[in-house]
PDB file of N, CA and C in Angstrom:
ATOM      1  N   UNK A   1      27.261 -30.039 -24.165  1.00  0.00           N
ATOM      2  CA  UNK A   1      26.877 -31.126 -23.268  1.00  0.00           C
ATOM      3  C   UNK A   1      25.399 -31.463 -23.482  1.00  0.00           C
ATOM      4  N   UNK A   2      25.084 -32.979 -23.185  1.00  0.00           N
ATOM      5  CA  UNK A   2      23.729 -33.351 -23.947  1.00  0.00           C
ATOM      6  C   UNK A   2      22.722 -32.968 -22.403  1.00  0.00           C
ATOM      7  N   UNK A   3      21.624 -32.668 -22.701  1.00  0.00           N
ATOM      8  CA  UNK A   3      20.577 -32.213 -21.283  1.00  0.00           C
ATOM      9  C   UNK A   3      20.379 -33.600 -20.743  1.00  0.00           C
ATOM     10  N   UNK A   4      20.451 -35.076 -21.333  1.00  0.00           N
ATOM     11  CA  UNK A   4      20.313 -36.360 -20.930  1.00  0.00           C
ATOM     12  C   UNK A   4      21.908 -36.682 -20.232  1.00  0.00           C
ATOM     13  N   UNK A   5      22.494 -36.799 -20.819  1.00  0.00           N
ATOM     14  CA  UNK A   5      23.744 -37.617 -20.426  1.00  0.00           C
ATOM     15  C   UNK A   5      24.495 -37.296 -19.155  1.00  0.00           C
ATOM     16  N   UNK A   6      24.750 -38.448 -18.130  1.00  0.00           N
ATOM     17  CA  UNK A   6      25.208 -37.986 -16.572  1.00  0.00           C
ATOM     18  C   UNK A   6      26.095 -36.920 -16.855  1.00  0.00           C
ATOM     19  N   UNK A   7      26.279 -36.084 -15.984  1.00  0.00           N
ATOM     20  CA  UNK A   7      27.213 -35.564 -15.861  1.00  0.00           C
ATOM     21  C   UNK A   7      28.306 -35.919 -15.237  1.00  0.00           C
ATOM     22  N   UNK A   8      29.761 -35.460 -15.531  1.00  0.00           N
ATOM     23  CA  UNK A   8      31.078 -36.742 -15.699  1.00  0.00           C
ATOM     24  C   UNK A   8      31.926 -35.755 -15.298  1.00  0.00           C
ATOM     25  N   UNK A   9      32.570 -35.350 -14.366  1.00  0.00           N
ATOM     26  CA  UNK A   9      33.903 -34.958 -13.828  1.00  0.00           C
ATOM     27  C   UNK A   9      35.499 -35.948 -14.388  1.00  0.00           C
ATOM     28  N   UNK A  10      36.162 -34.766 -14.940  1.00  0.00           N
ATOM     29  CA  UNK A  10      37.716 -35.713 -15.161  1.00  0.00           C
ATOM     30  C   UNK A  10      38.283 -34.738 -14.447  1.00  0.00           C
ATOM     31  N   UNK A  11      39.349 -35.556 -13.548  1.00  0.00           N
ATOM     32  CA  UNK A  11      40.543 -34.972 -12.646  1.00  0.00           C
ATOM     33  C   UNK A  11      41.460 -35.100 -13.390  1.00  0.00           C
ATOM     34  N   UNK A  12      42.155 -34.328 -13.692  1.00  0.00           N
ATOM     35  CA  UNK A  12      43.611 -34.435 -14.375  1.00  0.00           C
ATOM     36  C   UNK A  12      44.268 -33.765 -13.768  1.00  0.00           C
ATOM     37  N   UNK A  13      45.723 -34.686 -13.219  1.00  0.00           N
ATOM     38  CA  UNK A  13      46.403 -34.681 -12.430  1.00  0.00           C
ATOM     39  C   UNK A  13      47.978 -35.101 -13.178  1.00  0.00           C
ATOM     40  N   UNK A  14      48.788 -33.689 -13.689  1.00  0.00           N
ATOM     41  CA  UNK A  14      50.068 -33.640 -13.881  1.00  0.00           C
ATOM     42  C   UNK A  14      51.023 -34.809 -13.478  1.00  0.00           C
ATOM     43  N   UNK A  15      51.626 -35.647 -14.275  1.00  0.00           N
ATOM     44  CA  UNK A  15      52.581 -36.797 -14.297  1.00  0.00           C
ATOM     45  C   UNK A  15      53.689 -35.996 -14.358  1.00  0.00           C
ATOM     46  N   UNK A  16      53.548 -35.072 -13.238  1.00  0.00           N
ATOM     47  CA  UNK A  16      55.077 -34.826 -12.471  1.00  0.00           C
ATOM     48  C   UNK A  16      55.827 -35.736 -11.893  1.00  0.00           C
ATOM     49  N   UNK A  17      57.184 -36.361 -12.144  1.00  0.00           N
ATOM     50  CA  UNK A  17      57.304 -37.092 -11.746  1.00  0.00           C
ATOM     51  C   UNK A  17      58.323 -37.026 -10.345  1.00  0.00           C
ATOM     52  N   UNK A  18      58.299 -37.512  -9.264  1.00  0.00           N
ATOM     53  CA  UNK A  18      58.728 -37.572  -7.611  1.00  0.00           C
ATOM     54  C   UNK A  18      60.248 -37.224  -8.126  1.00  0.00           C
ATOM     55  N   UNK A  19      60.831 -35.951  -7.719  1.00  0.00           N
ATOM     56  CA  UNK A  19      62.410 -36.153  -7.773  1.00  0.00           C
ATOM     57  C   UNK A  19      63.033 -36.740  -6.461  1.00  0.00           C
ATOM     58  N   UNK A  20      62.090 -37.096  -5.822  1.00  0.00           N
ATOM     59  CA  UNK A  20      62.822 -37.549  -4.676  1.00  0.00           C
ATOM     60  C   UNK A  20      62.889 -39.317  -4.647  1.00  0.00           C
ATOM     61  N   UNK A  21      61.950 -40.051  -5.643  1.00  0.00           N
ATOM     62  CA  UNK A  21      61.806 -41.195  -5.808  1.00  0.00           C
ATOM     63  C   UNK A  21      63.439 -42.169  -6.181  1.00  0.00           C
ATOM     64  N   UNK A  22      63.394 -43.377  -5.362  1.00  0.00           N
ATOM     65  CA  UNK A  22      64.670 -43.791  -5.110  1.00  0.00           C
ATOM     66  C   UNK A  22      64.837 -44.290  -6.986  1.00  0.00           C
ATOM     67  N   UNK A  23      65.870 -44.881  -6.753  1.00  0.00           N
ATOM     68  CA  UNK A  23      66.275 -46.142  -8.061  1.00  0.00           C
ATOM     69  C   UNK A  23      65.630 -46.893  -7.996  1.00  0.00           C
ATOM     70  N   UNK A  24      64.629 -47.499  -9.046  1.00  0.00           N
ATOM     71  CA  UNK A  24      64.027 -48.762  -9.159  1.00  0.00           C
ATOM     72  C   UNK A  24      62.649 -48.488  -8.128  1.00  0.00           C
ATOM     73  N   UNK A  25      62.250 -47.568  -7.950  1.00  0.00           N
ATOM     74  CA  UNK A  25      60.864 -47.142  -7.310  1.00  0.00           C
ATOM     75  C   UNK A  25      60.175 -46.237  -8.333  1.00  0.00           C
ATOM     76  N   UNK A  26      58.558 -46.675  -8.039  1.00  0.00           N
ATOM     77  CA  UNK A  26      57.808 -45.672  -8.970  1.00  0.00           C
ATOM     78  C   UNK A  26      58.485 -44.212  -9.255  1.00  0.00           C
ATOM     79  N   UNK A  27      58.253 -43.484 -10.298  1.00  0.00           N
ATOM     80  CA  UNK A  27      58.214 -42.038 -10.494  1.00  0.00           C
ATOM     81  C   UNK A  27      57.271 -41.304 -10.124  1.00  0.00           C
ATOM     82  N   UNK A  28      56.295 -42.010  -9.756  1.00  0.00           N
ATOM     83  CA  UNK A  28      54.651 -41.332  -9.805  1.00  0.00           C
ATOM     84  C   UNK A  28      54.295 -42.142  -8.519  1.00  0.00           C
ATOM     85  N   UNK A  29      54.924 -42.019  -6.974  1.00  0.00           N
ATOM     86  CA  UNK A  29      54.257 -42.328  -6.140  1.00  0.00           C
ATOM     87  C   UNK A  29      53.047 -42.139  -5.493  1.00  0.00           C
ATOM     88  N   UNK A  30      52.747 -41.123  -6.168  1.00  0.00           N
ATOM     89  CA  UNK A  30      50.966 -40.376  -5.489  1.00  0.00           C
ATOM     90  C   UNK A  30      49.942 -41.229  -6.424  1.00  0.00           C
ATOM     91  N   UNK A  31      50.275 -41.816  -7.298  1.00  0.00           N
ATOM     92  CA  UNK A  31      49.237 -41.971  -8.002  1.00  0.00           C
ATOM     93  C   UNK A  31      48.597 -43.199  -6.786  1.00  0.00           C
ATOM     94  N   UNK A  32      49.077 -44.379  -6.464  1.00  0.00           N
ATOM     95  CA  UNK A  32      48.637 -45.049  -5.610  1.00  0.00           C
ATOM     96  C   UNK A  32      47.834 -44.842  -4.551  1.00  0.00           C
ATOM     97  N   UNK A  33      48.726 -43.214  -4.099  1.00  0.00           N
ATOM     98  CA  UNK A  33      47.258 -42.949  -2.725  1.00  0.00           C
ATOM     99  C   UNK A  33      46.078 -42.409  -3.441  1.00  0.00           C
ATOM    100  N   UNK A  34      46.179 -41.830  -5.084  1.00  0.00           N
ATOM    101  CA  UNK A  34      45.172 -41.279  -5.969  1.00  0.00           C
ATOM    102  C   UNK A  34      44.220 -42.413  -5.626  1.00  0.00           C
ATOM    103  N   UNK A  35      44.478 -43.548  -6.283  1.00  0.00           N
ATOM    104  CA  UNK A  35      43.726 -44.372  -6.496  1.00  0.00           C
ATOM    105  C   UNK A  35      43.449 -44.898  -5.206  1.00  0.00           C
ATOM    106  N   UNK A  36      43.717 -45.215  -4.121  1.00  0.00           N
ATOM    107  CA  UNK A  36      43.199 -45.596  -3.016  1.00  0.00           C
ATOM    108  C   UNK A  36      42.023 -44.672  -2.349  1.00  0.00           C
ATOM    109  N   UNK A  37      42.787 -43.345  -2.906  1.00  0.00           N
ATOM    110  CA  UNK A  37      41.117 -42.196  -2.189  1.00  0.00           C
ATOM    111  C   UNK A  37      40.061 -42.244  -3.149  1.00  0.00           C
ATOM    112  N   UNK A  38      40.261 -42.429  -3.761  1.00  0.00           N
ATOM    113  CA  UNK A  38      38.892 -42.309  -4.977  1.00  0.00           C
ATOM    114  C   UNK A  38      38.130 -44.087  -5.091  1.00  0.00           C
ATOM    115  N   UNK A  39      38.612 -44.605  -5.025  1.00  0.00           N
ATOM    116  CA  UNK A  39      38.058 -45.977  -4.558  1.00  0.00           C
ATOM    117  C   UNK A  39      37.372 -46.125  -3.362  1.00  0.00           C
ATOM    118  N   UNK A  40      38.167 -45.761  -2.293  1.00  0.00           N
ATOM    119  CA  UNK A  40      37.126 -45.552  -1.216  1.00  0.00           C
ATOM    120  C   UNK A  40      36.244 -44.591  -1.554  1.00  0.00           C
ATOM    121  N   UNK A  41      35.851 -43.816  -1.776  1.00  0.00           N
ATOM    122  CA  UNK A  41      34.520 -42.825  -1.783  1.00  0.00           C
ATOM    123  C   UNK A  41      33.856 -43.599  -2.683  1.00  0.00           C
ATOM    124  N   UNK A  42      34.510 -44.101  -4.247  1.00  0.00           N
ATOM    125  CA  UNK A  42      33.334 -45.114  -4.895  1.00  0.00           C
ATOM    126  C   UNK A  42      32.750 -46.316  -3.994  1.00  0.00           C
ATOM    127  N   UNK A  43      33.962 -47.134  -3.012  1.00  0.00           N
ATOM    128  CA  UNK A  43      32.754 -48.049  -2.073  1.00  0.00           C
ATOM    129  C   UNK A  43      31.517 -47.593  -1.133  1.00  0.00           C
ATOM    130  N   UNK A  44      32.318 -46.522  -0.985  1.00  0.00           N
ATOM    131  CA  UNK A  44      31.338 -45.866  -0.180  1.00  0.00           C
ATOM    132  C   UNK A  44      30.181 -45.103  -0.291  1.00  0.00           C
ATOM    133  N   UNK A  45      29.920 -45.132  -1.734  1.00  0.00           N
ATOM    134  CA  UNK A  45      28.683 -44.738  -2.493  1.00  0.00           C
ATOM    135  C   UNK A  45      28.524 -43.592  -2.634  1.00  0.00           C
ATOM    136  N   UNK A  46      29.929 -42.842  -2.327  1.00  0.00           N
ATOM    137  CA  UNK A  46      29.318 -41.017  -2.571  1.00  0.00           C
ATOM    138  C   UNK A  46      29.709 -40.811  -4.388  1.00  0.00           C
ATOM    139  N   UNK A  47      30.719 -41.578  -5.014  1.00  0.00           N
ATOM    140  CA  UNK A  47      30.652 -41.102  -6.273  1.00  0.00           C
ATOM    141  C   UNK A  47      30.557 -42.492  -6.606  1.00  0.00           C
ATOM    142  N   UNK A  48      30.754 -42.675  -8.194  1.00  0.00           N
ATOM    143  CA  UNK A  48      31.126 -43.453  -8.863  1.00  0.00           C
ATOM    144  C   UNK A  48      32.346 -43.602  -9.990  1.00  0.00           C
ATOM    145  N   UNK A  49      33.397 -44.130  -9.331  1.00  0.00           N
ATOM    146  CA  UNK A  49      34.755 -44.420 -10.290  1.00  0.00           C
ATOM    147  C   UNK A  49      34.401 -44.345 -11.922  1.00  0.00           C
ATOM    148  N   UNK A  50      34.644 -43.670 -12.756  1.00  0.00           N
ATOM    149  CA  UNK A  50      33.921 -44.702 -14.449  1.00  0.00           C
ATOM    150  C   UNK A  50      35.510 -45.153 -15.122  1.00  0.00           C
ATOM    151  N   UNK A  51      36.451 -43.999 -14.604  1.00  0.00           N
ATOM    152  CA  UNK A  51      37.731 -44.710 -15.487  1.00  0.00           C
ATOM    153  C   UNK A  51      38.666 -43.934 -14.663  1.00  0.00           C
ATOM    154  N   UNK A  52      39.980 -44.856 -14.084  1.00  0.00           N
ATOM    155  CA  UNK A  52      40.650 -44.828 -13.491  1.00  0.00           C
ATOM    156  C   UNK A  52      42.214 -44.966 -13.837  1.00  0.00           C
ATOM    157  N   UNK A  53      42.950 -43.679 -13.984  1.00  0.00           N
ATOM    158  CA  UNK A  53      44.172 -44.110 -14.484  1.00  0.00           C
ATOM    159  C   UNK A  53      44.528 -43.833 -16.238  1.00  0.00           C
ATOM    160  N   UNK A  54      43.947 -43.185 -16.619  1.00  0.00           N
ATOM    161  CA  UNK A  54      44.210 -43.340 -18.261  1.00  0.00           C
ATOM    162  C   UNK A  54      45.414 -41.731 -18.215  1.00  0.00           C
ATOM    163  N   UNK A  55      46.047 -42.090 -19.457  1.00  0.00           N
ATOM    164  CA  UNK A  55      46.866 -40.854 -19.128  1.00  0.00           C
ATOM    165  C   UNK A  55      46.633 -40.021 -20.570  1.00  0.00           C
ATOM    166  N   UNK A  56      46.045 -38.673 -20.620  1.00  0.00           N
ATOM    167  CA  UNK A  56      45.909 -38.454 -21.285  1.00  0.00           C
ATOM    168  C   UNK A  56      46.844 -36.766 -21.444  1.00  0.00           C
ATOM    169  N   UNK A  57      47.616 -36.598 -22.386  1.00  0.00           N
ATOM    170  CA  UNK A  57      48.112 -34.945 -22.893  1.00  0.00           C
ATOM    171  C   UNK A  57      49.180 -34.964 -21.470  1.00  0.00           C
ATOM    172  N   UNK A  58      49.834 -35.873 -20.880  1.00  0.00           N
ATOM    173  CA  UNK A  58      50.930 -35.906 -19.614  1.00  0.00           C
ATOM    174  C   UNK A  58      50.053 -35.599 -18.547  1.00  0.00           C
ATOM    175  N   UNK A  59      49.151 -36.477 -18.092  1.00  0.00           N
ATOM    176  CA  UNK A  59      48.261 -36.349 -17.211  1.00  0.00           C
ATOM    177  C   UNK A  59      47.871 -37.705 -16.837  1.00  0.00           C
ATOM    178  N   UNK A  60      47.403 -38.237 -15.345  1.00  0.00           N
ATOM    179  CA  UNK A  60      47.063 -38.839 -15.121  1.00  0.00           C
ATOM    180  C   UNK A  60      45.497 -38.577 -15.039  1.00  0.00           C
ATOM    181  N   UNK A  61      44.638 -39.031 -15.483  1.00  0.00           N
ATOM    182  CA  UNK A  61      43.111 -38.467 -15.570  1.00  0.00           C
ATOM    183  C   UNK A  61      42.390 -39.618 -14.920  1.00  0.00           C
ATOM    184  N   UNK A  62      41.586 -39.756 -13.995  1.00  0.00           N
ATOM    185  CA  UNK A  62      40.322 -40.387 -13.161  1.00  0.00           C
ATOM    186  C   UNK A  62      38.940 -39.616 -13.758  1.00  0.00           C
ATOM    187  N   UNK A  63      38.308 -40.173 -14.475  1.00  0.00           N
ATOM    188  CA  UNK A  63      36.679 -40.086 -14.397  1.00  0.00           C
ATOM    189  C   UNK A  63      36.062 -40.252 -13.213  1.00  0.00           C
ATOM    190  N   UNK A  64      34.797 -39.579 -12.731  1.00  0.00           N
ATOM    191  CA  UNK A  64      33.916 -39.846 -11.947  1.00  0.00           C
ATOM    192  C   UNK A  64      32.840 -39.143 -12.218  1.00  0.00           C
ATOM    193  N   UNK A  65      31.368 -40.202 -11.588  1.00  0.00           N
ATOM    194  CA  UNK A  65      30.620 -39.140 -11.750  1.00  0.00           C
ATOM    195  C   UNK A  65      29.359 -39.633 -11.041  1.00  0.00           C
ATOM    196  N   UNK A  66      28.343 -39.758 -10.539  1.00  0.00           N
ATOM    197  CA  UNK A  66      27.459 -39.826  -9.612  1.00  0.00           C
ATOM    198  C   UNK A  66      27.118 -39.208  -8.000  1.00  0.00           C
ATOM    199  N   UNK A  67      27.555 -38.063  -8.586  1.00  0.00           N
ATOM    200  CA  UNK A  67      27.038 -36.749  -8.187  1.00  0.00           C
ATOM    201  C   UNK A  67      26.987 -35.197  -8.714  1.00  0.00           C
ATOM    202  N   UNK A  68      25.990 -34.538  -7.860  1.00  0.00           N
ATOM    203  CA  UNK A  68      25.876 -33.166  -8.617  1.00  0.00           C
ATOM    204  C   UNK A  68      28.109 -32.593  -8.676  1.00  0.00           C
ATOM    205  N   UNK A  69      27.853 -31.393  -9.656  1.00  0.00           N
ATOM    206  CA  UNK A  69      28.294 -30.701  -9.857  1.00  0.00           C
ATOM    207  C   UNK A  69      29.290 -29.876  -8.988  1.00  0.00           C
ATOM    208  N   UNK A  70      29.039 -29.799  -7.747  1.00  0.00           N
ATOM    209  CA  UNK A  70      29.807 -29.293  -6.625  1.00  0.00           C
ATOM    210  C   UNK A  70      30.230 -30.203  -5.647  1.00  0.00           C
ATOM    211  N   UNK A  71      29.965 -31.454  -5.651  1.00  0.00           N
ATOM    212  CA  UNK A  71      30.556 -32.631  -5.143  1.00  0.00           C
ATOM    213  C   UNK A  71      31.605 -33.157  -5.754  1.00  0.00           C
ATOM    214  N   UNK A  72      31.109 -33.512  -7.061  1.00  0.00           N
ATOM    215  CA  UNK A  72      32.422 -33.706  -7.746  1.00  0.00           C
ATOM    216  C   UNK A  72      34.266 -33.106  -7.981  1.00  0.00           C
ATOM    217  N   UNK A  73      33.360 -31.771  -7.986  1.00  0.00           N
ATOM    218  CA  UNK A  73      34.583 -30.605  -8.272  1.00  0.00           C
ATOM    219  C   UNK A  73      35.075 -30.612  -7.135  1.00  0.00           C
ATOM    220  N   UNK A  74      34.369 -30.636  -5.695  1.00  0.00           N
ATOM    221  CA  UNK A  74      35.220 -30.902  -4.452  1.00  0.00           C
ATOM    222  C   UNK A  74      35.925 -32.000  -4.198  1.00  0.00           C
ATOM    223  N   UNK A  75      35.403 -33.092  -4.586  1.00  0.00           N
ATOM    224  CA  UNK A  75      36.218 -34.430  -4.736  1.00  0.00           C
ATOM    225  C   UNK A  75      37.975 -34.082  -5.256  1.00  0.00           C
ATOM    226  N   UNK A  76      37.599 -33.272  -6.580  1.00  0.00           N
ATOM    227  CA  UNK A  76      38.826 -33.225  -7.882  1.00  0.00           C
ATOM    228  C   UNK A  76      39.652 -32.160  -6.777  1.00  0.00           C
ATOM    229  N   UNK A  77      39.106 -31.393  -5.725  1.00  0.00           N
ATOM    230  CA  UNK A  77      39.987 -30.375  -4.839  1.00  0.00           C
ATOM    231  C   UNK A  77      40.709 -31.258  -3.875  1.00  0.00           C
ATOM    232  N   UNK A  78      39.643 -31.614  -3.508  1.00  0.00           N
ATOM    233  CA  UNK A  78      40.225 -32.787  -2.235  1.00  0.00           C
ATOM    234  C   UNK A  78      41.854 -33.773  -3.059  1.00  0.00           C
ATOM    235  N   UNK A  79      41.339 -34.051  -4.040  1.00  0.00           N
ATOM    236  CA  UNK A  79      42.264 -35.077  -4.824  1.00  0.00           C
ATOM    237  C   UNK A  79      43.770 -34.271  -5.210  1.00  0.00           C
ATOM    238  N   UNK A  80      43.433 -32.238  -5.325  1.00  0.00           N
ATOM    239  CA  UNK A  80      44.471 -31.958  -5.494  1.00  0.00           C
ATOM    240  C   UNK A  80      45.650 -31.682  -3.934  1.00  0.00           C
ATOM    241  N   UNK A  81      44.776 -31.957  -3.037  1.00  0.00           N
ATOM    242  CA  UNK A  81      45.414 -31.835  -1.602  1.00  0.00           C
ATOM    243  C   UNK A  81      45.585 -33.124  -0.754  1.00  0.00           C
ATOM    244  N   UNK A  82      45.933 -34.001  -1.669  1.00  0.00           N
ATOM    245  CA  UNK A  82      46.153 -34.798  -1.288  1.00  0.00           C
ATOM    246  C   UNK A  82      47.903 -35.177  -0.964  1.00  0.00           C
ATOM    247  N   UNK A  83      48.702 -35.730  -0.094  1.00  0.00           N
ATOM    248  CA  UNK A  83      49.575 -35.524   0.035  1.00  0.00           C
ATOM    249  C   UNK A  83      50.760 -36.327  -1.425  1.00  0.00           C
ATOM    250  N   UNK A  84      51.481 -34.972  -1.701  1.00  0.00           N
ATOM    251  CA  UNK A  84      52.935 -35.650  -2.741  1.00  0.00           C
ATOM    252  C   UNK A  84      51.951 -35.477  -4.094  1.00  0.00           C
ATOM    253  N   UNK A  85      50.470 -34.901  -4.000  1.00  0.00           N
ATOM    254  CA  UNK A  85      49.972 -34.605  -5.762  1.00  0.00           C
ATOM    255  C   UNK A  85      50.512 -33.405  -6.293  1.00  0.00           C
ATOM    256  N   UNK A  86      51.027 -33.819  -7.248  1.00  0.00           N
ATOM    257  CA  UNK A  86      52.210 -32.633  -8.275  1.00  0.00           C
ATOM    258  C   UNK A  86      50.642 -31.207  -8.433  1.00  0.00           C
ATOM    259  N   UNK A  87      51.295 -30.011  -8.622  1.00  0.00           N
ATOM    260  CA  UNK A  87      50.485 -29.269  -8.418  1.00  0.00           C
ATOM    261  C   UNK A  87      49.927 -28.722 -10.490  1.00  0.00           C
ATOM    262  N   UNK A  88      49.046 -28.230 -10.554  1.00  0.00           N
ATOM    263  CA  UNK A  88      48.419 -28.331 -11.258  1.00  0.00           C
ATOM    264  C   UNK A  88      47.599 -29.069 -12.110  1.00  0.00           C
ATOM    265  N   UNK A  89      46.973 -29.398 -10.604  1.00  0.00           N
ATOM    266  CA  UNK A  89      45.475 -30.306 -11.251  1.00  0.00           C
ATOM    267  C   UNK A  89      44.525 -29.513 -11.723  1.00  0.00           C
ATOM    268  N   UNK A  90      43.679 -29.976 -12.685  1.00  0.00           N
ATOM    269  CA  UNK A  90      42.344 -29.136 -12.626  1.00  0.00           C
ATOM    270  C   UNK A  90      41.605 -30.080 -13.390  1.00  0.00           C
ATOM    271  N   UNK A  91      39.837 -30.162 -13.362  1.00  0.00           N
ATOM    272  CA  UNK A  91      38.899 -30.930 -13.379  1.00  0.00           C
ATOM    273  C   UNK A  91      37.877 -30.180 -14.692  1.00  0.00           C
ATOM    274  N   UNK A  92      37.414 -31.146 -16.119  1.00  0.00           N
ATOM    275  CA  UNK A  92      36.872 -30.821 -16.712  1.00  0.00           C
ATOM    276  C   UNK A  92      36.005 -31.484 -16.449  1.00  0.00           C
ATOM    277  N   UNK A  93      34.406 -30.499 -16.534  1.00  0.00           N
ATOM    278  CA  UNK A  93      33.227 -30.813 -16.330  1.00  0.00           C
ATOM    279  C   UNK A  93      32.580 -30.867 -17.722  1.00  0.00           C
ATOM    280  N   UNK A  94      31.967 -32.076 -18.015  1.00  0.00           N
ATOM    281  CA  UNK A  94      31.686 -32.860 -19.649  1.00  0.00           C
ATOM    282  C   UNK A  94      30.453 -33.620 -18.910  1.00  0.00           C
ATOM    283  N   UNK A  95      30.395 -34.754 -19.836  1.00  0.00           N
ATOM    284  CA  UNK A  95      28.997 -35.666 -19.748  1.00  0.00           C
ATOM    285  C   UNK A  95      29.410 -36.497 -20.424  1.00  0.00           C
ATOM    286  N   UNK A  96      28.685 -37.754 -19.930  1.00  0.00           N
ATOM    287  CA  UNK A  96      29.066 -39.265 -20.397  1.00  0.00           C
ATOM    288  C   UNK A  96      29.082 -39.510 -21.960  1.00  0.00           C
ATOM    289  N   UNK A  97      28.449 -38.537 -22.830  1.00  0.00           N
ATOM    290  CA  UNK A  97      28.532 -38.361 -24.011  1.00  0.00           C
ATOM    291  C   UNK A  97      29.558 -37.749 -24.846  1.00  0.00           C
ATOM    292  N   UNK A  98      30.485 -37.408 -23.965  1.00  0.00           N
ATOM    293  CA  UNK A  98      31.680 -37.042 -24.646  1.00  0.00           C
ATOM    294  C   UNK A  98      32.248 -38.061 -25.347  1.00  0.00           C
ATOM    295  N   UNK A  99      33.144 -37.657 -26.524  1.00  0.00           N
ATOM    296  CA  UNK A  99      33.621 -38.678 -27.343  1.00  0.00           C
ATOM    297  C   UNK A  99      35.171 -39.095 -27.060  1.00  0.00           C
ATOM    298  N   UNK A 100      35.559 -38.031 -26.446  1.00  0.00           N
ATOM    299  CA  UNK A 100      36.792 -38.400 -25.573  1.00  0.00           C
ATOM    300  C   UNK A 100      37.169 -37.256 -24.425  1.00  0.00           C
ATOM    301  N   UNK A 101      38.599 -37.576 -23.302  1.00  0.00           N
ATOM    302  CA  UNK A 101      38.850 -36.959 -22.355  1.00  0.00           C
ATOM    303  C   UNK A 101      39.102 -35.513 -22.982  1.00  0.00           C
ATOM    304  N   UNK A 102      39.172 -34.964 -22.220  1.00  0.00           N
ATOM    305  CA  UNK A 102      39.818 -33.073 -22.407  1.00  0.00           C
ATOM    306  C   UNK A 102      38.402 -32.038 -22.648  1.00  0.00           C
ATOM    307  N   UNK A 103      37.186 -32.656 -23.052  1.00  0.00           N
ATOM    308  CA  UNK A 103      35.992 -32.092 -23.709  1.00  0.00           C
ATOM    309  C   UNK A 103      35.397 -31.488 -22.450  1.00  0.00           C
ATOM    310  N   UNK A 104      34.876 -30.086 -22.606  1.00  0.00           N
ATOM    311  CA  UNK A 104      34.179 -29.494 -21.336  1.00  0.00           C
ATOM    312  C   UNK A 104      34.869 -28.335 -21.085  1.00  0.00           C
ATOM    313  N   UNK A 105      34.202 -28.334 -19.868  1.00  0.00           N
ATOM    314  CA  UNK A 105      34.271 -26.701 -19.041  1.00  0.00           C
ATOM    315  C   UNK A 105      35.674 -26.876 -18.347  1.00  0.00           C
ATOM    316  N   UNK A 106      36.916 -26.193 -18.262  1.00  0.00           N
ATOM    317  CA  UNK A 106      37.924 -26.378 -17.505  1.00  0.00           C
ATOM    318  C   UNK A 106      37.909 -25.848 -16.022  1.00  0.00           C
ATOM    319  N   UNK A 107      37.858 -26.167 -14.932  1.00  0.00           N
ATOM    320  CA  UNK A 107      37.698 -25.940 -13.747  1.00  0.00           C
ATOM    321  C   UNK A 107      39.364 -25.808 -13.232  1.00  0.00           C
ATOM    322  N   UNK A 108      39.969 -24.799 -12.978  1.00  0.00           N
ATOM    323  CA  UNK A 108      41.001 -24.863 -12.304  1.00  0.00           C
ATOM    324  C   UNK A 108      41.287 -25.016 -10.963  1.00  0.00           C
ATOM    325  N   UNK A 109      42.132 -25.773 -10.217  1.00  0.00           N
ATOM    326  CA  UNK A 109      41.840 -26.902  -9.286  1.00  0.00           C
ATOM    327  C   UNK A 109      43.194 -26.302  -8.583  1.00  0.00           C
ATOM    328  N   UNK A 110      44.217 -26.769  -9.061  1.00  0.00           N
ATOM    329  CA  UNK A 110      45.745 -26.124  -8.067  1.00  0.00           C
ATOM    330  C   UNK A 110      46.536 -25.783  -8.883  1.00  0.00           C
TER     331      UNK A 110
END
C-alpha cells in the first residue's frame, strides 16, 4: 500500500442467492437495502461511496473510503448485520492505488 494514496475499504458481500425469493423477483434481495445503507452514510458525510455494486470472484463488492481505518471496517460490520445479508462478508483494506478489487489486508467480517 502506497504511504500517499487514501485509504479504500472493499466490502465483499457473498451473491448468495435468497432461497426464499418468489418467481420473477430478484435473487439478491439485500443488495437493495445494501445500497440504500451505504448511500445514506455517503449523504451524510461520514464515508464516501467510490464504487458501488461491481461483482467481483461471486461477490457483490462496494468500495468506500473517507475515513480512518476503524470506521470503515465498522461500516463493512454494520453492512454484514444488516438484515437478509448472506453470511460471509469480509472487508479488504487496500488504497486507492490498487490496480484492482481483492488487493490488501483481508479483514474477516461474518
Amino acid at each position: 500500500m502506497s504511504e500517499s494514496a487514501a485509504l479504500v475499504v472493499e466490502v465483499h458481500v457473498p451473491l448468495t442467492p435468497d432461497a426464499n425469493a418468489a418467481e420473477g423477483e430478484t435473487r439478491f434481495p439485500w443488495i437493495e437495502a445494501l445500497v440504500e445503507f451505504t448511500t445514506e452514510l455517503d449523504e451524510a458525510g461520514d464515508i464516501f461511496v467510490v464504487e458501488e455494486g461491481d461483482v467481483f470472484n461471486d461477490a457483490y463488492v462496494i468500495v468506500i473510503t473517507g475515513a480512518d481505518e476503524s470506521t470503515l471496517t465498522g461500516i463493512a460490520n454494520r453492512v454484514a448485520n444488516l438484515p437478509g445479508i448472506p453470511t460471509g462478508v469480509f472487508a479488504m483494506v487496500t488504497d486507492a492505488d490498487a490496480e484492482e478489487l481483492g488487493q490488501g489486508t483481508m479483514i474477516e467480517i461474518s
